[in-house]
Protein backbone atom coordinates (compact mmCIF):
# COMPACT_ATOMS: atom_id res chain seq x y z
CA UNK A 1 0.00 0.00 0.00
CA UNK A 2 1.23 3.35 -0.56
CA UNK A 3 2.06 5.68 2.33
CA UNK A 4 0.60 8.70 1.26
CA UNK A 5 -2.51 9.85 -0.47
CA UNK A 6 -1.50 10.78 -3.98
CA UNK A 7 -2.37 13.80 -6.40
CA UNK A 8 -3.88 11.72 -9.27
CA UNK A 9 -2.48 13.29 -12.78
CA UNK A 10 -4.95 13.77 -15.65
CA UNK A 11 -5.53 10.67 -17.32
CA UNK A 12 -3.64 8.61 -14.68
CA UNK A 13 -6.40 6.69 -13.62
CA UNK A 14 -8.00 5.57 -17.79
CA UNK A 15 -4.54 4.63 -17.86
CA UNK A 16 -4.38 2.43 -14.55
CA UNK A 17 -7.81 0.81 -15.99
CA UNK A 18 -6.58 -0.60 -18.54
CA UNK A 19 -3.21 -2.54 -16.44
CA UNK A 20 -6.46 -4.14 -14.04
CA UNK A 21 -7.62 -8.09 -14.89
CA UNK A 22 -10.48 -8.52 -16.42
CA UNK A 23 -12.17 -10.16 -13.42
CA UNK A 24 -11.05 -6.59 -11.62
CA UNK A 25 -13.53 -4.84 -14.12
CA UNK A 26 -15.81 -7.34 -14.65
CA UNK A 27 -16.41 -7.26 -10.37
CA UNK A 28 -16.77 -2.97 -10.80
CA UNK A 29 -19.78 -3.47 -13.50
CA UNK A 30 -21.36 -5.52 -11.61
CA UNK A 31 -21.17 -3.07 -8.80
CA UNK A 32 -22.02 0.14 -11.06
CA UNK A 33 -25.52 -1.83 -12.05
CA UNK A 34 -26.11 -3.00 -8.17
CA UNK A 35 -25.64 0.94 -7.79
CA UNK A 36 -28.07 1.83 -10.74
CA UNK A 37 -30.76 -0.33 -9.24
CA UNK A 38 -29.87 0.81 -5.89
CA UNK A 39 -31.04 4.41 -7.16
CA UNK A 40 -27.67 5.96 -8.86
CA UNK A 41 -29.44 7.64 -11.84
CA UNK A 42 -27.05 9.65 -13.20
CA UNK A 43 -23.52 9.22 -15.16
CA UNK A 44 -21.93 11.50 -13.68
CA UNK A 45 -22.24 9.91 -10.14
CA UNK A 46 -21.20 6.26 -12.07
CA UNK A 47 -17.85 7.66 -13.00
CA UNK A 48 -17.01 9.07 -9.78
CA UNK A 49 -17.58 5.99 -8.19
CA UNK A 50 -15.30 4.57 -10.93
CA UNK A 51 -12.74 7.05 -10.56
CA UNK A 52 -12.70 6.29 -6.45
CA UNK A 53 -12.76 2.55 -6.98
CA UNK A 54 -9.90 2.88 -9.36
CA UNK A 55 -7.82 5.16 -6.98
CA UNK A 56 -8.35 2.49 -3.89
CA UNK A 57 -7.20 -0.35 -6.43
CA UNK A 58 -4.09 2.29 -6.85
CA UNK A 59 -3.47 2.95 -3.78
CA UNK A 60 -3.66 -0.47 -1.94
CA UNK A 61 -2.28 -2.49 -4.51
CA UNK A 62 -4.17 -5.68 -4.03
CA UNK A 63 -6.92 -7.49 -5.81
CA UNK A 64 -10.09 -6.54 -4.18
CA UNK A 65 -11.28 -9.07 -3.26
CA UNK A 66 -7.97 -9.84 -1.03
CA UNK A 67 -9.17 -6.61 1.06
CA UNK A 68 -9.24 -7.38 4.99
CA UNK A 69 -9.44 -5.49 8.05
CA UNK A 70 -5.57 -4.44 7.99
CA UNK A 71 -5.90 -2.70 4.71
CA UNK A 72 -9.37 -1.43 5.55
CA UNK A 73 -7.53 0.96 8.22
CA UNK A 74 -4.40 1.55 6.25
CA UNK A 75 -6.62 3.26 3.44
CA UNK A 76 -8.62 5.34 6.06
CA UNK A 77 -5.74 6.36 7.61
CA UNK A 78 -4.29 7.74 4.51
CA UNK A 79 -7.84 9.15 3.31
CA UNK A 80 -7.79 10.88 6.98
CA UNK A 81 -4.65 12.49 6.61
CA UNK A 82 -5.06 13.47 3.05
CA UNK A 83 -5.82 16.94 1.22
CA UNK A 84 -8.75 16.24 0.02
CA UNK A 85 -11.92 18.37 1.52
CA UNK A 86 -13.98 16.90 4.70
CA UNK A 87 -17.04 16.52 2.67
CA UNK A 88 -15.29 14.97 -0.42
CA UNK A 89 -13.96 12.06 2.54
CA UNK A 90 -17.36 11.55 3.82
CA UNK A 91 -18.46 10.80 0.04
CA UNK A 92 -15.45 8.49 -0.47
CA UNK A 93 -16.15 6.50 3.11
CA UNK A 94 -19.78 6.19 2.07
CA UNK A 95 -18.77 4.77 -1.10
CA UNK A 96 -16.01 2.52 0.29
CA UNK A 97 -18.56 0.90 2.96
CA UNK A 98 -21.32 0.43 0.18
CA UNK A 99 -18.80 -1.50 -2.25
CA UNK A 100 -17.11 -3.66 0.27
CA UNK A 101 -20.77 -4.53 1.40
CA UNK A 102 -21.72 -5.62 -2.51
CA UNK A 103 -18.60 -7.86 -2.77
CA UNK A 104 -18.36 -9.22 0.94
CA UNK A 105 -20.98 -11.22 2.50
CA UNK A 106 -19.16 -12.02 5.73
CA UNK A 107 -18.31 -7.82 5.94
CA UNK A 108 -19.64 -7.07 9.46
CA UNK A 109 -17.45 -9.66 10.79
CA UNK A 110 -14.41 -9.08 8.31
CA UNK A 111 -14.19 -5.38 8.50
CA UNK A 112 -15.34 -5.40 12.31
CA UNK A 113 -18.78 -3.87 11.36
CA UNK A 114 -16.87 -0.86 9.90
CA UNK A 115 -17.07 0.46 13.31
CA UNK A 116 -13.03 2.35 12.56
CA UNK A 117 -15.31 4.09 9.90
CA UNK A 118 -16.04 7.68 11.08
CA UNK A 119 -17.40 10.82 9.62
CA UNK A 120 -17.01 14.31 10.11
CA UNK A 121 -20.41 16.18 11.18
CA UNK A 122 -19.36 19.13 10.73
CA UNK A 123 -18.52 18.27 6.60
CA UNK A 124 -21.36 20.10 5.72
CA UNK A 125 -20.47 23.53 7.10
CA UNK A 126 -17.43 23.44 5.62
CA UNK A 127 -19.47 23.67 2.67
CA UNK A 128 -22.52 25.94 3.98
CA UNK A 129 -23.76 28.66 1.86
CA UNK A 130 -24.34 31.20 3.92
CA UNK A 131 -23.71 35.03 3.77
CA UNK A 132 -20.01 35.05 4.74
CA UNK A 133 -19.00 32.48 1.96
CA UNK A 134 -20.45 34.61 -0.36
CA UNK A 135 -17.91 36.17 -2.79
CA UNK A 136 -18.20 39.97 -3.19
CA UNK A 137 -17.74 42.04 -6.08
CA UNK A 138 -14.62 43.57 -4.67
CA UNK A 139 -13.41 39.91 -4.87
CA UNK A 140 -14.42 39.48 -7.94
CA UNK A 141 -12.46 41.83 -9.11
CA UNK A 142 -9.60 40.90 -7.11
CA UNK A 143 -9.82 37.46 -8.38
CA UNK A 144 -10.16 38.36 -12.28
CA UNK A 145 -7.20 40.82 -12.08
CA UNK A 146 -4.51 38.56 -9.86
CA UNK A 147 -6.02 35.30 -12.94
CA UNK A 148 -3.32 35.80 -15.64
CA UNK A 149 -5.04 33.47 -18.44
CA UNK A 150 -7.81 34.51 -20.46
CA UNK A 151 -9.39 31.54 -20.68
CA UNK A 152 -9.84 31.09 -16.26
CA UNK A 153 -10.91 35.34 -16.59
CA UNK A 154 -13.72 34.70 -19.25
CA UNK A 155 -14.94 31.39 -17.24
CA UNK A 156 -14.93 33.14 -14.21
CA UNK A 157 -17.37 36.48 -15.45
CA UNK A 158 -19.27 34.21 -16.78
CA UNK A 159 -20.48 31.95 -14.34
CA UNK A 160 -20.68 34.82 -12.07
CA UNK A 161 -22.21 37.57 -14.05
CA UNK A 162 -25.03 35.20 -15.88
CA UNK A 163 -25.45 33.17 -12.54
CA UNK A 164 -24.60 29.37 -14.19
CA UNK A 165 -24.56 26.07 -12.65
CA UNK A 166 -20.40 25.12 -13.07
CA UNK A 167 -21.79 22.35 -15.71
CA UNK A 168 -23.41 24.74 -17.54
CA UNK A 169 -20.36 27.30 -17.89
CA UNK A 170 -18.18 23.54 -19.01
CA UNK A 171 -20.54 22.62 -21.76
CA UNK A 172 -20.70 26.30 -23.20
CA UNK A 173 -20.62 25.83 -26.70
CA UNK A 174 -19.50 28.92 -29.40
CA UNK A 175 -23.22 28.19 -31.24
CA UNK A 176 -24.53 28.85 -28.06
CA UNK A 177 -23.07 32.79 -27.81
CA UNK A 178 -23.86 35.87 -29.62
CA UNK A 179 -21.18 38.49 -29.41
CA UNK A 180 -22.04 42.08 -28.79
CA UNK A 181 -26.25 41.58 -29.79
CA UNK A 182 -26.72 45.23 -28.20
CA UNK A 183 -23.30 47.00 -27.57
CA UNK A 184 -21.41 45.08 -24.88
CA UNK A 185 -24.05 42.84 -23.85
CA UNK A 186 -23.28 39.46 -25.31
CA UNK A 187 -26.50 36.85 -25.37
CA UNK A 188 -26.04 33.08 -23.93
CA UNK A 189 -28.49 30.30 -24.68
CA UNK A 190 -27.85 28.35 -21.79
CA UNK A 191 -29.51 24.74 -21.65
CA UNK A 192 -30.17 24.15 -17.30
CA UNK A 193 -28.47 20.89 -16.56
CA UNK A 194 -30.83 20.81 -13.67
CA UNK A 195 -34.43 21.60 -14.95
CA UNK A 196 -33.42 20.46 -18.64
CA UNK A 197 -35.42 23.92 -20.36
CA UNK A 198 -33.28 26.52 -22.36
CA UNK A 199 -33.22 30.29 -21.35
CA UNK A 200 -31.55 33.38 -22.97
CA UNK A 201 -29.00 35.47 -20.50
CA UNK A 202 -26.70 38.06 -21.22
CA UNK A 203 -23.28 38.94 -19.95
CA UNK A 204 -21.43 42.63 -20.22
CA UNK A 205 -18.25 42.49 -18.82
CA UNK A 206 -17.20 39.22 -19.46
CA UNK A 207 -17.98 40.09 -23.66
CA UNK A 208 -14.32 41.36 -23.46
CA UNK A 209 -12.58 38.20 -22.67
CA UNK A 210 -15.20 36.29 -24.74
CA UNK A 211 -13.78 38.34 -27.87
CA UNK A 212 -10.08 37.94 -26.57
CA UNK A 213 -10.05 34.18 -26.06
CA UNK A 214 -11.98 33.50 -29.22
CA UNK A 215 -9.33 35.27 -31.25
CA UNK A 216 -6.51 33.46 -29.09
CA UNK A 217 -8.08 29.84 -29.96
CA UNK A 218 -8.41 30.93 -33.32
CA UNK A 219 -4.90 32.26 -34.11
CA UNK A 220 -3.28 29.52 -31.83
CA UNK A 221 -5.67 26.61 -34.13
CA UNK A 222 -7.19 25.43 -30.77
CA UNK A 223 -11.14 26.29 -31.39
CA UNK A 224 -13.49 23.95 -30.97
CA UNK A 225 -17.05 23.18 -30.25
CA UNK A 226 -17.02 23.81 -26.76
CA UNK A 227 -15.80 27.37 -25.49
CA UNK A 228 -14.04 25.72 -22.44
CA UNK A 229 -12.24 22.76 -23.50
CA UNK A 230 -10.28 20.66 -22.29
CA UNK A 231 -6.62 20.85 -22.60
CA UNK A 232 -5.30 17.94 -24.35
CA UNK A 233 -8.41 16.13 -25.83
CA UNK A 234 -10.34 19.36 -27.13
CA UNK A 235 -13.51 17.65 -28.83
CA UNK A 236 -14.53 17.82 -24.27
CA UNK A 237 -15.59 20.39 -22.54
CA UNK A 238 -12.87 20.90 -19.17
CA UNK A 239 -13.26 18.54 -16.88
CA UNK A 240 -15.19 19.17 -13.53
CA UNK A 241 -11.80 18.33 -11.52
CA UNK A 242 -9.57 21.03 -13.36
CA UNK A 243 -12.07 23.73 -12.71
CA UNK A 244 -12.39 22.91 -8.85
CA UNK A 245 -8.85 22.22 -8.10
CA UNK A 246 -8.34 26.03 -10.37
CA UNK A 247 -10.91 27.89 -8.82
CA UNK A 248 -9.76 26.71 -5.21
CA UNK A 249 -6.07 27.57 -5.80
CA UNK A 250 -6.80 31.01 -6.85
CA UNK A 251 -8.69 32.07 -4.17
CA UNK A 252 -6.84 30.62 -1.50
CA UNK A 253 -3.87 32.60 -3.51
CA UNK A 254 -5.74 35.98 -3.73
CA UNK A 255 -8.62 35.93 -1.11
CA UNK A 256 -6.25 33.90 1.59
CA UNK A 257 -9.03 30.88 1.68
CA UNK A 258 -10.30 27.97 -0.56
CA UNK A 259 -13.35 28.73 -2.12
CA UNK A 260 -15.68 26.36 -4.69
CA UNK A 261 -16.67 27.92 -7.72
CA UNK A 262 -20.58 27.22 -7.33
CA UNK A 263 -20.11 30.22 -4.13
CA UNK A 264 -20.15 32.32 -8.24
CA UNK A 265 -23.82 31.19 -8.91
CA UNK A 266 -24.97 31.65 -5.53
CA UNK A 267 -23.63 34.89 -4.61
CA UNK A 268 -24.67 36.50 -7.78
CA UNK A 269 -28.51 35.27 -6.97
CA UNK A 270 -27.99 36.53 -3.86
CA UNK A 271 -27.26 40.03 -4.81
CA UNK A 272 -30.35 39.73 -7.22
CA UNK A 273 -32.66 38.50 -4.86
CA UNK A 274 -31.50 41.06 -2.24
CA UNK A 275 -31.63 44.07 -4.87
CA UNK A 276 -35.46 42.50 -5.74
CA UNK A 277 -36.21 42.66 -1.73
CA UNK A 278 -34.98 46.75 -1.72
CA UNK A 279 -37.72 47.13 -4.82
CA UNK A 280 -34.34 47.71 -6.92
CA UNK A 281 -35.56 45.20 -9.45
CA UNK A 282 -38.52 43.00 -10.16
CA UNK A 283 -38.92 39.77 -8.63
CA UNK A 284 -39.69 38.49 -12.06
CA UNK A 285 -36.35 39.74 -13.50
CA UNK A 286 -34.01 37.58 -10.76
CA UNK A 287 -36.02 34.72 -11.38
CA UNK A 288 -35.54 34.63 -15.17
CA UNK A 289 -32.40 35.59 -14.75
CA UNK A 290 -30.77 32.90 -12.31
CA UNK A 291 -33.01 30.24 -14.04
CA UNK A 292 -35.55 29.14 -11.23
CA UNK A 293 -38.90 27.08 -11.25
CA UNK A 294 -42.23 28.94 -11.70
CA UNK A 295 -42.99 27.61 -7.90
CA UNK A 296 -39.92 29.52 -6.45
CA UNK A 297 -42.34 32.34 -6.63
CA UNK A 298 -45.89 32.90 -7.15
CA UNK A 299 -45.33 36.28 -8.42
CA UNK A 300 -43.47 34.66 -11.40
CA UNK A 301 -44.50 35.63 -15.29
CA UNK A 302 -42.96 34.69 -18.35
CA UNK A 303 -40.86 36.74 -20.07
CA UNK A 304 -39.75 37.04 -23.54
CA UNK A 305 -36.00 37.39 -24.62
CA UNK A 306 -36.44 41.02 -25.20
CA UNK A 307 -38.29 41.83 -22.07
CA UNK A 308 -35.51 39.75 -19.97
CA UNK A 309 -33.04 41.77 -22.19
CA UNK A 310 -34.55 45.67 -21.29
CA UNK A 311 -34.96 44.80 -17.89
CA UNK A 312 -30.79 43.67 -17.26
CA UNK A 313 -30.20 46.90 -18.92
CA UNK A 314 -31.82 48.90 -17.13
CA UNK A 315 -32.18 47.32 -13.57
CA UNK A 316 -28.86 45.17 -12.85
CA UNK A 317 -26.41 46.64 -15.50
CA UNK A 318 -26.86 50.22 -15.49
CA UNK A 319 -26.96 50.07 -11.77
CA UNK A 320 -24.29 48.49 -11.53
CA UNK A 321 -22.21 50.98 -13.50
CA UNK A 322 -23.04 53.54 -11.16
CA UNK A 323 -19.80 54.94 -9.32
CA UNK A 324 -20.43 54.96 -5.40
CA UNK A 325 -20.08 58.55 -5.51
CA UNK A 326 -23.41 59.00 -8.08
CA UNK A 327 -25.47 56.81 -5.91
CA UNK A 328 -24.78 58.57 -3.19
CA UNK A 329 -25.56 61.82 -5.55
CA UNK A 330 -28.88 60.08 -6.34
CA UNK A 331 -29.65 59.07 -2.71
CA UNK A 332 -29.39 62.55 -2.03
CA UNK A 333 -31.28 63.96 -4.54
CA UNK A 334 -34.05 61.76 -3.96
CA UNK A 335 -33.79 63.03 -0.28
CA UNK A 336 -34.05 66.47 -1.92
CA UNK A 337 -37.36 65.20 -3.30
CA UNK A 338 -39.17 64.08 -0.80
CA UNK A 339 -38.52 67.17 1.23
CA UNK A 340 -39.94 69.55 -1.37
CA UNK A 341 -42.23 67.13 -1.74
CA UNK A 342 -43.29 66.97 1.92
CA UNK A 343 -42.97 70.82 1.63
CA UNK A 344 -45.50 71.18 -0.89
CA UNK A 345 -48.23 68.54 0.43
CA UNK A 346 -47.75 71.06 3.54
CA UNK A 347 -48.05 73.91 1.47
CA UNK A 348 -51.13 72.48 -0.23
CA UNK A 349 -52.85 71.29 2.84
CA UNK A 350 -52.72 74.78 4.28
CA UNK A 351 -53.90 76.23 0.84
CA UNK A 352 -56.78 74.38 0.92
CA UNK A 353 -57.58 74.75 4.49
CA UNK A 354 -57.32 78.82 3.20
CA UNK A 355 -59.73 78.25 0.53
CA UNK A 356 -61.99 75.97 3.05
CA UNK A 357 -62.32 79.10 5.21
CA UNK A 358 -62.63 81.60 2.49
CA UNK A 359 -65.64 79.92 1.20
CA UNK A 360 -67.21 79.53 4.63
CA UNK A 361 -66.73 83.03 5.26
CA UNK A 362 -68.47 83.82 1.88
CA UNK A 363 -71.20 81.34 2.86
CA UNK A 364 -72.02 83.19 5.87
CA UNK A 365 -72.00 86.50 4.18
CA UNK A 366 -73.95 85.49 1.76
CA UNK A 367 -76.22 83.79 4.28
CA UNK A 368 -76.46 87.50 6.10
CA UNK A 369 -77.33 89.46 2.89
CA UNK A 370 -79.95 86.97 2.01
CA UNK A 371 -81.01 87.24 6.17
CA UNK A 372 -81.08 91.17 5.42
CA UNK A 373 -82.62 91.36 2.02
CA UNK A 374 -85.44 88.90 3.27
CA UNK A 375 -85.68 91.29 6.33
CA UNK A 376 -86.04 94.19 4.21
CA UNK A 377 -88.42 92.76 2.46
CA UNK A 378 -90.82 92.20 4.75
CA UNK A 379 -90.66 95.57 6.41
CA UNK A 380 -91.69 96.96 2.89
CA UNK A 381 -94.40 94.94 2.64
CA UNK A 382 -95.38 95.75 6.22
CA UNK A 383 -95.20 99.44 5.48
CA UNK A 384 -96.98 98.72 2.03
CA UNK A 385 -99.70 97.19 4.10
């Protein structure tokens, strides 16, 4: 067994697949359907379960089926004491316990009920979305300025600035991306890995390095299909694994800690659904806009391309542009407003509380000259009489 957790190399482990017996990957297919039926519904999931299953073979260099309680706490040691995230161990445990279950009957007694198995509880904070995780705009900056390649700067404005799952940003195509539609707004189609519907979005900022790194792949004979390839085989879009183990070495270089790239998605709906609680924009626009189901709100309408289009112009991008110095201009001026405002409902109030008397006063004088004319009558007739 090896004595340390290694960094796996791309392509390290296809290649290590193919040195295994044929029994070795004849036993993991059997396992990958037991996992289908067990409820694994998605590929994805299947080939990180491959990729783990591969690593252990790797790392402990016996057959699997020679596993015993010995190497059982060898290989947690080393998963214990390796680099890889708290929640990203918990996932490989679970796996490792549900595969040596499938190919051991006798497991309970062999790996002593997998009682040396532990888990960290507090995995999921590590990962916790919560208001302090979020990335700011300051640090977005930071992070697009201190990224030297174009390629990392244009992925990284544009799962931020249009709000996209990480998949979504990886299977980009150049089809999918119309340059400049309505000066630097540039318009996405963007087909939801999760909900499986389409939906226009547009980007401003990250246009720039959309234009840059289009012309680099060009003159450098390295476009293809998808906008974010991969590096060596670029028919596929970059791999899951290279954007993680990217994003989290920049920001631990710039921002001091180790960030995941999905924080990009989730702080930008934050500061959408935040600027849609100040009545900054509609409800309707950060729904369209990060992608959600109709039943996220039940103010929710459907809006056309255009409309979605008019309304980022005008409610996230322009105020966005605006210096901190204009807004605070603005805030002022509105201030301004509502005092002249308030000045002038005063001003009319008393006005009309003028006018109220004025024509009460002329209702009582004209009440006394009718009193006196109706008086005067009636001595004349009296005299008359």
């Amino acid at each position: 067994m090896l004595e340390s957790f290694p960094h796996f190399e791309r392509g390290q482990i296809d290649a290590f697949y193919k040195t295994i017996s044929k029994q070795n990957k004849e036993l993991l297919e059997e396992y990958f359907e037991y996992r289908r039926a067990r409820g694994v519904n998605t590929d994805d999931k299947i080939k990180d379960i491959r990729r783990f299953l591969l690593q252990l073979k790797f790392i402990i260099k016996k057959e699997y089926k020679a596993l015993d309680l010995k190497d059982f706490r060898k290989f947690l040691a080393l998963l214990n004491n390796s680099y890889l995230s708290e929640h990203h161990k918990n996932n490989v445990k679970a796996d490792l316990k549900n595969f040596l279950k499938f190919i051991f009957p006798d497991w309970s007694m062999r790996f002593n009920n997998f009682e040396d198995l532990r888990y960290n509880s507090n995995a999921r904070n590590e990962e916790k979305i919560n208001a302090s995780a979020m990335i700011s705009k300051d640090n977005i900056d930071k992070l697009i300025s201190h990224e030297p390649k174009i390629y990392w700067k244009a992925f990284l404005l544009i799962q931020y600035e249009a709000g996209l799952r990480t998949k979504e940003v990886r299977f980009l195509k150049w089809e999918d991306v119309q340059l400049n539609v309505d000066g630097d707004l540039s318009e996405l189609k963007i087909y939801a890995t999760k909900t499986g519907k389409s939906r226009p979005l547009f980007v401003e900022k990250a246009t720039h390095y959309l234009k840059l790194l289009k012309e680099e792949q060009e003159n450098l004979g390295e476009k293809s299909v998808y906008i974010f390839h991969a590096k060596v085989k670029t028919t596929n879009p970059v791999h899951k694994s290279t954007v993680n183990m990217w994003f989290r070495r920049l920001t631990k270089r710039v921002l001091g800690v180790q960030k995941w790239n999905y924080l990009l998605r989730h702080s930008r709906a934050t500061e959408l659904y935040k600027l849609a609680k100040e009545n900054k924009i509609s409800k309707d626009t950060a729904i369209k806009f990060m992608g959600h189901s109709e039943d996220m709100s039940s103010t929710y309408t459907h809006l056309d391309k255009e409309d979605v289009k008019q309304m980022l112009k005008e409610q996230i991008y322009h105020l966005e542009k605006l210096p901190p110095e204009k807004k605070h201009a603005l805030e002022l001026e509105i201030e301004i407003l509502k005092s002249n405002a308030k000045k002038q409902n005063e001003e009319t109030t008393n006005l009309k509380k003028q006018l109220e008397n004025t024509f009460l006063g002329i209702k009582n004088d004209m009440e006394r000259i009718g009193l006196s004319m109706k008086l005067e009558e009636q001595r004349r007739e009296k005299k008359e009489g």
